[in-house]
N, C-alpha and C. Protein backbone atom coordinates (compact mmCIF):
# COMPACT_ATOMS: atom_id res chain seq x y z
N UNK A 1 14.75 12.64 4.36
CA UNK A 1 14.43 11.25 4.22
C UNK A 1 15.19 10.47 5.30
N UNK A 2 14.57 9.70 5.89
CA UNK A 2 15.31 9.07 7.05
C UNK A 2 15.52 7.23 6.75
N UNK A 3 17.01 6.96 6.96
CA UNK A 3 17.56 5.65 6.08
C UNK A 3 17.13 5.03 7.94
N UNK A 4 16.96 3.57 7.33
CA UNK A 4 17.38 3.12 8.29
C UNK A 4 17.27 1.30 8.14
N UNK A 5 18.48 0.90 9.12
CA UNK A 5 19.01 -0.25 8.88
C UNK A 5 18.52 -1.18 9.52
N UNK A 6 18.00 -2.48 9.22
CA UNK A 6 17.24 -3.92 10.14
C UNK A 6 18.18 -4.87 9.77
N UNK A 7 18.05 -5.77 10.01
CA UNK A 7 18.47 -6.95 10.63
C UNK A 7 17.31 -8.15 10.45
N UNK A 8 18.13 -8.90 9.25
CA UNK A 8 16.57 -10.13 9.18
C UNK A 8 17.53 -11.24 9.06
N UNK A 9 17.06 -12.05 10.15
CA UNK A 9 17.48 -13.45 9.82
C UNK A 9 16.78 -14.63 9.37
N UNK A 10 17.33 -15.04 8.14
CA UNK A 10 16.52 -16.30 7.36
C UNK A 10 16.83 -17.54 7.51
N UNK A 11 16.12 -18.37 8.04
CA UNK A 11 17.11 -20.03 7.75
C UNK A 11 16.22 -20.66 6.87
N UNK A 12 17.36 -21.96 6.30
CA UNK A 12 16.56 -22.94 5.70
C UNK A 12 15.53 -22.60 4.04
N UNK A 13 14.47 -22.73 3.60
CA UNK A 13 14.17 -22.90 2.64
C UNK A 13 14.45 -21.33 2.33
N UNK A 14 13.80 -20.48 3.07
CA UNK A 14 13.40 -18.69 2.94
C UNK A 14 14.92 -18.46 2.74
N UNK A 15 15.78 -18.90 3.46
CA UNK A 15 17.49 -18.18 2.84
C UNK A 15 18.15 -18.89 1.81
N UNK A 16 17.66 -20.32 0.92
CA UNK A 16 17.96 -20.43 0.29
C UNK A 16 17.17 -19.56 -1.33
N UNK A 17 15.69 -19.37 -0.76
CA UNK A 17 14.89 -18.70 -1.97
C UNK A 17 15.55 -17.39 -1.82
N UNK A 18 16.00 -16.77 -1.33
CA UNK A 18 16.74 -15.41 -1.03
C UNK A 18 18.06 -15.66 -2.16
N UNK A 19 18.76 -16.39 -1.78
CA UNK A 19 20.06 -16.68 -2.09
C UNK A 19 20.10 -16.97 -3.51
N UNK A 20 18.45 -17.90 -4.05
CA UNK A 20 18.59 -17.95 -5.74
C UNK A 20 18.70 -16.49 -6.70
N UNK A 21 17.56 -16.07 -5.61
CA UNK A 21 17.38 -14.59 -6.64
C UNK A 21 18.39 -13.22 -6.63
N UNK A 22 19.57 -13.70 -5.56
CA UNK A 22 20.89 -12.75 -5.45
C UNK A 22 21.70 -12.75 -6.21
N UNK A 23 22.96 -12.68 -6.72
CA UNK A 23 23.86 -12.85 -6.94
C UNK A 23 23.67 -12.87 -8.87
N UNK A 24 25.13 -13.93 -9.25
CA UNK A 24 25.24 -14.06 -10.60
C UNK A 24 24.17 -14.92 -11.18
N UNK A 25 23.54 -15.80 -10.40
CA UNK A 25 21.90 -16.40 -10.79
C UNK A 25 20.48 -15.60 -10.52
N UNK A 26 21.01 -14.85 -9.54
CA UNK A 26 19.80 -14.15 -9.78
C UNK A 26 19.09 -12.92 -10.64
N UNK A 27 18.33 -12.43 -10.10
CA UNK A 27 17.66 -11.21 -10.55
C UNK A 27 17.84 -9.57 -9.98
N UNK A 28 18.83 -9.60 -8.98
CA UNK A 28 19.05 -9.17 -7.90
C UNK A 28 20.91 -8.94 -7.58
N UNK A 29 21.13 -7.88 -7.64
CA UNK A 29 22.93 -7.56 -7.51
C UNK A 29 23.31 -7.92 -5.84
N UNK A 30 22.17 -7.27 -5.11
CA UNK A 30 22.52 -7.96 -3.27
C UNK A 30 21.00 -7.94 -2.73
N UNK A 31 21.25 -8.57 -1.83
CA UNK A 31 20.10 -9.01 -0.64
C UNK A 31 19.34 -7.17 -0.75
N UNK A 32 20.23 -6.55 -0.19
CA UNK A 32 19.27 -4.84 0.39
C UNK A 32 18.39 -4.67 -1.31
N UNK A 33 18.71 -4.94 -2.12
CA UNK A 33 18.18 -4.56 -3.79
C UNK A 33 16.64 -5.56 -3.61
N UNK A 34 16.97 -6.61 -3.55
CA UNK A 34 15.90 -7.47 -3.76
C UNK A 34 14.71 -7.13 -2.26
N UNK A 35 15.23 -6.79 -0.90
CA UNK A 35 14.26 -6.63 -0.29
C UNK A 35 13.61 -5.43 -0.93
N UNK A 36 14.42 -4.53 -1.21
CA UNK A 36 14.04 -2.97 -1.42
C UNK A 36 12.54 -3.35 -2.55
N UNK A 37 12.94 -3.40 -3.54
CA UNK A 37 12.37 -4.34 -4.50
C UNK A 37 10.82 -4.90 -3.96
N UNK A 38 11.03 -5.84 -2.90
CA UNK A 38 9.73 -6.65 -2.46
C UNK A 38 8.93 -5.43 -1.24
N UNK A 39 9.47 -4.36 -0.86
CA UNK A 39 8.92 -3.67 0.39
C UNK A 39 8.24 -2.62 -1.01
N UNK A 40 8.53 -2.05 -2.01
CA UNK A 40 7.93 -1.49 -3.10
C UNK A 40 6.83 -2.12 -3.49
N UNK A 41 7.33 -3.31 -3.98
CA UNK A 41 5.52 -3.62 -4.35
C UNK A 41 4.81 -3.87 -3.49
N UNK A 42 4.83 -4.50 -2.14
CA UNK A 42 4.13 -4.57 -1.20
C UNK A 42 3.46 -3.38 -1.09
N UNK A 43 4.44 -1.89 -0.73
CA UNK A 43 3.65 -0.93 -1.21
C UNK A 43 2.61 -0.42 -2.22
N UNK A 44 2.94 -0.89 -2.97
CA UNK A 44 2.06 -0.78 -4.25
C UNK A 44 1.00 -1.56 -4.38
N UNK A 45 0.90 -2.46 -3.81
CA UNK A 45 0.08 -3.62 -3.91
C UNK A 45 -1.56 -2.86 -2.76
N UNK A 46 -0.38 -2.58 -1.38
CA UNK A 46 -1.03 -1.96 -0.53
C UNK A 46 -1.98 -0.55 -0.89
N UNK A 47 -1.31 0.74 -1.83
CA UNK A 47 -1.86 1.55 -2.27
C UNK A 47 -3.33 1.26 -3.37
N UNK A 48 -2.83 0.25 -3.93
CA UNK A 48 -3.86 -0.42 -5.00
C UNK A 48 -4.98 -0.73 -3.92
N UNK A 49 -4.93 -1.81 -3.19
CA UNK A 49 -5.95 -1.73 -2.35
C UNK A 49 -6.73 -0.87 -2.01
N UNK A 50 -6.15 0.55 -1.12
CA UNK A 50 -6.77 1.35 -0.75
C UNK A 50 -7.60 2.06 -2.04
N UNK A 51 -6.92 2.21 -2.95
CA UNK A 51 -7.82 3.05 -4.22
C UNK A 51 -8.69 2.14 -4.81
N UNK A 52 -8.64 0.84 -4.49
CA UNK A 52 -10.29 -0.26 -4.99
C UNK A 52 -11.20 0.38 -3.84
N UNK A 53 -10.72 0.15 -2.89
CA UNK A 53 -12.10 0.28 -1.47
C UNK A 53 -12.59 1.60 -2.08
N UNK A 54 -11.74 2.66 -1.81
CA UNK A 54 -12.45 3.64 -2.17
C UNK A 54 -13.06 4.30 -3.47
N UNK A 55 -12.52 3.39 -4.29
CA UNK A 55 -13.34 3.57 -5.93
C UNK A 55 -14.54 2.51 -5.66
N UNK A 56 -14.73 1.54 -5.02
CA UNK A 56 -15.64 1.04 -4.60
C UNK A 56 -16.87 1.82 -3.72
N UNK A 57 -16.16 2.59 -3.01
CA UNK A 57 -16.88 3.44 -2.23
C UNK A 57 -18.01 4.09 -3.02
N UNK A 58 -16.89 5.01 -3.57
CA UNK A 58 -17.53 6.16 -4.55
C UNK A 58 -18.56 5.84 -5.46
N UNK A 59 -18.51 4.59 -5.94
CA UNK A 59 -19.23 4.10 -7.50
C UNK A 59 -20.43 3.45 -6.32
N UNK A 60 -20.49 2.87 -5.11
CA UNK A 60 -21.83 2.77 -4.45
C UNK A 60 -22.53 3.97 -4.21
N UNK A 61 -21.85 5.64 -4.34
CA UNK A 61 -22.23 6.67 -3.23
C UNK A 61 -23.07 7.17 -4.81
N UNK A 62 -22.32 7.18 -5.89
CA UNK A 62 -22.77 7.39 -6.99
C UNK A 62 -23.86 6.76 -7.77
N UNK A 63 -24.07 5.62 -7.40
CA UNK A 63 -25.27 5.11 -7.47
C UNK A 63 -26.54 5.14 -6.39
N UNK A 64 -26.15 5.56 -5.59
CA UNK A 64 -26.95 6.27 -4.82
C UNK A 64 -28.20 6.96 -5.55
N UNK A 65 -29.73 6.89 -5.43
CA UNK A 65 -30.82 8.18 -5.74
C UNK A 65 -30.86 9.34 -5.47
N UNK A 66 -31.00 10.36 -5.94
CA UNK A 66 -30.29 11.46 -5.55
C UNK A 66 -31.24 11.82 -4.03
N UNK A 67 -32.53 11.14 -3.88
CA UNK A 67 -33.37 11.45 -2.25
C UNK A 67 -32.61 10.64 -1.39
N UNK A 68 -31.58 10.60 -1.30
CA UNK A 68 -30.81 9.75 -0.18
C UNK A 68 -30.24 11.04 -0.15
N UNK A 69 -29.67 11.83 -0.87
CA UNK A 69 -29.01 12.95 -0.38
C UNK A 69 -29.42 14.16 0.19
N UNK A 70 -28.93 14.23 1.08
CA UNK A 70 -29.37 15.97 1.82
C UNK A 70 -28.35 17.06 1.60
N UNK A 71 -28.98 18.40 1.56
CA UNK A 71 -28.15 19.62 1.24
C UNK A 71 -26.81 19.91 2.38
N UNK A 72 -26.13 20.31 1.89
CA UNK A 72 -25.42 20.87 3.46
C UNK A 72 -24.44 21.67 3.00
N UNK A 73 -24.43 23.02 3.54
CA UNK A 73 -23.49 23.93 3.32
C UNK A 73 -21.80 23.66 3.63
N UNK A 74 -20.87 24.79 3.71
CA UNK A 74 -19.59 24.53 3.66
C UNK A 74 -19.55 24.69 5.33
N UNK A 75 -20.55 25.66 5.80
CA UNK A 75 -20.52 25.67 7.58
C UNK A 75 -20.84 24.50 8.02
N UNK A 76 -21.59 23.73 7.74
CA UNK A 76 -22.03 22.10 8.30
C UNK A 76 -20.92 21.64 7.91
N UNK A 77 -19.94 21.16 7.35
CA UNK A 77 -19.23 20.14 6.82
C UNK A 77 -18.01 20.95 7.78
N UNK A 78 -17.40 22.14 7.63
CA UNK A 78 -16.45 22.44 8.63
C UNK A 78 -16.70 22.31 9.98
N UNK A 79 -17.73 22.62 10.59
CA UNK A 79 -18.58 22.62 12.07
C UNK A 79 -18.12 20.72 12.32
N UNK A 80 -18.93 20.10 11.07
CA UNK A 80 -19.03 18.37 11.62
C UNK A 80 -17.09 18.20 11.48
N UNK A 81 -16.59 18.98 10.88
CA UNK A 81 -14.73 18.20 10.99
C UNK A 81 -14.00 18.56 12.15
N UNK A 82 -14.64 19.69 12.85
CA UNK A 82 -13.92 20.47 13.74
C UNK A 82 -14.47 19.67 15.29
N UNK A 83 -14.90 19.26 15.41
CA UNK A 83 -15.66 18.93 16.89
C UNK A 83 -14.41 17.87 17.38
């Protein structure tokens, strides 16, 4: 796993909204907790996305008639990944 350290500088409203949610008022023991915290759900938020599009995908491919579909062996489908 590879750590690694940034450098963010906040002024003004963004370092004071930082500063509520730190400490003995906040929600948050230090600054690295609460970003850690917001780069997670961003993640999560981000993964969610990707699994709508593609549950979106699927539930159009699935409604699909089945004469939209053509046969194709396991040699066509390796042949079309390999090129």
């Amino acid at each position: 796993m590879t750590q690694t350290t940034m450098t963010v500088r906040l002024n003004g409203e963004l370092s004071d909204f930082v500063a509520s949610n730190v400490g003995n008022n906040g929600d948050y023991e230090n600054i690295s907790e609460y970003v850690r915290n917001l780069i997670r759900h961003d993640k999560e938020r981000a993964e969610k996305q990707i699994f709508e599009r593609l549950k979106a995908e699927l539930t159009l491919a699935f409604s699909a008639p089945d004469t939209t579909y053509s046969p194709v062996t396991a040699a066509d489908i390796i042949s079309r990944n390999t090129l």
